[in-house]
Structure formats: C-alpha cells, structure tokens
Protein backbone atom coordinates (compact mmCIF):
# COMPACT_ATOMS: atom_id res chain seq x y z
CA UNK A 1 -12.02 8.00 14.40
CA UNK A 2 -8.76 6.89 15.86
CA UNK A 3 -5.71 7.98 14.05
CA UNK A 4 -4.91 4.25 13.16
CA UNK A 5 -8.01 3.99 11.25
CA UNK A 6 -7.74 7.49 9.62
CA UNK A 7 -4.45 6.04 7.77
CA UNK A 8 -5.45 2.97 6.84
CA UNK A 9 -8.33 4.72 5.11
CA UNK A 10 -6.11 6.76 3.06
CA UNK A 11 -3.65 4.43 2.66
CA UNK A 12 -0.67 5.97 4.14
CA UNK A 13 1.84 4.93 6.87
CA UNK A 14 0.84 6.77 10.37
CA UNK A 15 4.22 6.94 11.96
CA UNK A 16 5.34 9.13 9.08
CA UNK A 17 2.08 11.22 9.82
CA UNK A 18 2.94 15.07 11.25
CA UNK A 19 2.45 14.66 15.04
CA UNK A 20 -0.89 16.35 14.60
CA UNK A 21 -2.53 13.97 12.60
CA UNK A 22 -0.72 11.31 14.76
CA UNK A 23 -2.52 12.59 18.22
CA UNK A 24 -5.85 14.06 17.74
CA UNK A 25 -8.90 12.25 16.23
CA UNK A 26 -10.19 12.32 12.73
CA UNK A 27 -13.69 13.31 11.71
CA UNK A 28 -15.72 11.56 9.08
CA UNK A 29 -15.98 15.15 7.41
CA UNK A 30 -12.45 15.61 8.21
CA UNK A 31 -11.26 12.47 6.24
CA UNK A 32 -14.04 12.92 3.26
CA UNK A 33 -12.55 16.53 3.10
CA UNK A 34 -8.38 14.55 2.96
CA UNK A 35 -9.54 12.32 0.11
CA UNK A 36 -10.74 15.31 -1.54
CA UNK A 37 -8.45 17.67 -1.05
CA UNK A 38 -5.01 16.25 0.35
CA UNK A 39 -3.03 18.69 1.98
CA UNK A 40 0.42 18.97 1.02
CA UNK A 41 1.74 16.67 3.43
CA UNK A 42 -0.59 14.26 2.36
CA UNK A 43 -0.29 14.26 -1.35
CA UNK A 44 3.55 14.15 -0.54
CA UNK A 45 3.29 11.20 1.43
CA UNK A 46 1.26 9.30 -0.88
CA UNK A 47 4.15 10.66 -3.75
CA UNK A 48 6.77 9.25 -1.99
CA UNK A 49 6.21 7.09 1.23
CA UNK A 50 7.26 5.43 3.14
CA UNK A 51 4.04 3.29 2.51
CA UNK A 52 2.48 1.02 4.42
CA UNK A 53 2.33 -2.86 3.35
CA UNK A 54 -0.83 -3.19 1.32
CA UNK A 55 0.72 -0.10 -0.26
CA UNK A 56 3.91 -1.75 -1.21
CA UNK A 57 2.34 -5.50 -2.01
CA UNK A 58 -0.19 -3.80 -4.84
CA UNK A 59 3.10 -1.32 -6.27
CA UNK A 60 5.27 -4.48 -6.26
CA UNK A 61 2.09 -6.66 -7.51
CA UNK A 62 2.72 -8.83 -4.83
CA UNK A 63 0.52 -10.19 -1.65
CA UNK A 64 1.70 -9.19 2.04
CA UNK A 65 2.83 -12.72 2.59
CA UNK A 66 5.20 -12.68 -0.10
CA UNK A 67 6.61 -9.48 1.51
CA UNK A 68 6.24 -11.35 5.12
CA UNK A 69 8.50 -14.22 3.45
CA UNK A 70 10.85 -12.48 1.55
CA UNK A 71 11.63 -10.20 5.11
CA UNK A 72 10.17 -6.91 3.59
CA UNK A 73 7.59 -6.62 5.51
CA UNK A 74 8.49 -3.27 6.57
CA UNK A 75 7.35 0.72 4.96
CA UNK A 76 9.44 1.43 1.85
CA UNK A 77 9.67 4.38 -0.12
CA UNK A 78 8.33 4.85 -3.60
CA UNK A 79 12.30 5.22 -4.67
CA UNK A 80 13.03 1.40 -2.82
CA UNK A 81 9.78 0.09 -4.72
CA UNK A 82 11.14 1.74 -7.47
CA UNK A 83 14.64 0.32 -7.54
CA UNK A 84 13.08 -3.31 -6.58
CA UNK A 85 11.28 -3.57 -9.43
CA UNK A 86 13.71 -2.28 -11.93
CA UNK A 87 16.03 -4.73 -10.97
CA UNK A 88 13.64 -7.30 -9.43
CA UNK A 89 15.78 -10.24 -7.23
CA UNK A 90 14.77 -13.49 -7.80
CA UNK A 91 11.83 -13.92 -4.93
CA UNK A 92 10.15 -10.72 -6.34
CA UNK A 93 9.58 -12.28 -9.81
CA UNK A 94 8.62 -15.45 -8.24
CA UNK A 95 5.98 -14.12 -6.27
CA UNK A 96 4.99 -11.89 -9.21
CA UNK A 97 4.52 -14.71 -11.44
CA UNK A 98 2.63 -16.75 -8.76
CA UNK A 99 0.03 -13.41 -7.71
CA UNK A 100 -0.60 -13.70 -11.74
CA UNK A 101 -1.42 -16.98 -11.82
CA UNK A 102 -3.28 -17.31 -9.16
CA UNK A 103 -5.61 -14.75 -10.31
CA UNK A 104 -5.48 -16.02 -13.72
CA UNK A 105 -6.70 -19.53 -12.33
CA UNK A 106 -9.16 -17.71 -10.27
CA UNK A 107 -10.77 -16.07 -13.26
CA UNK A 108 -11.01 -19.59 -15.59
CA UNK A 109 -12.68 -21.07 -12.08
CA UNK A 110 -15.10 -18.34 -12.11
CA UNK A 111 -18.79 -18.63 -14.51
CA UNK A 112 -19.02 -16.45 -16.79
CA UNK A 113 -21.82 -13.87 -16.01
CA UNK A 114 -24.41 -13.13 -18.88
C-alpha cells in the first residue's frame, strides 16, 4: 500500500515519517507487524506527534470541523494539545460542550437494544 494509506492506518502524520517509510511501499504484513511491534520511531511519533487531525480532534474531544473553524486545522504536538487543553480558549470549550451534546442527544434518539 501507498505510504499515504500506511499512516492513516496507524494514525500518524506522514510528513514527519523517516524518508524511508515516506518513499517505499508498505506491505499488509509489514503494517500488521507496525501495529504489533512499533519501532522506535513509531512509538515515538505516536508519544509525541506532530499528529495528524483525527488525531488531534479525538485528544482535544473535538470534531475536525471545529478544528477547520477555529484555524487549527494543522499537525500539533502532544505538548500543544497538551497546553490547549489545560488552558482551553474559549472556542475549544465551546466545541467541547457541543461534541458532548451532540452525542448525548444522539444516544436518547437511539432505541434501546434488549
């Protein structure tokens, strides 16, 4: 598979990929084995980002469009996701609050399964 798709798999942000990873393709067994057993770079990546921006919408509990509104939809580091929600600005707890109840609204909509 295609580098691209590789990432997305494991959830990490391919420009901050060594160039290795960046130019050849991935194997099936290759990426089974990376979930497995991350090498170093990996797990280090995944640590501390930059992360890509599903990655930073579920740390921040927050959907991609909030980040898209709010002009963050860029890769931030664990440490920036870190310091956002620590001292969260204004649109952060907004969109927060509005992820929450939305899913809390979603849930009363749904039946209850017996």
């Amino acid at each position: 598979m295609k580098p691209a798709t590789a990432a997305k798999k494991l959830g990490i942000y391919l420009p901050a990929t060594p160039e290795e990873f960046q130019s050849g393709a991935v194997t099936h067994a290759e990426l089974k084995q990376m979930l497995e057993n991350p090498p170093e770079w990996l797990a280090e990546l995944r640590r501390t980002g930059p992360h890509p921006r599903p990655v930073v919408a579920q740390k921040l509990g927050i959907t991609i469009a909030a980040l898209k509104r709010n002009d963050m939809d860029r890769p931030l580091t664990t440490a920036e996701i870190k310091d956002l929600l620590a001292d969260q600005p204004a649109w952060l707890r907004t969109a927060r609050t509005q992820l929450a109840e939305g899913r809390e609204q979603a849930s009363a909509d749904s039946p209850d399964e017996e």
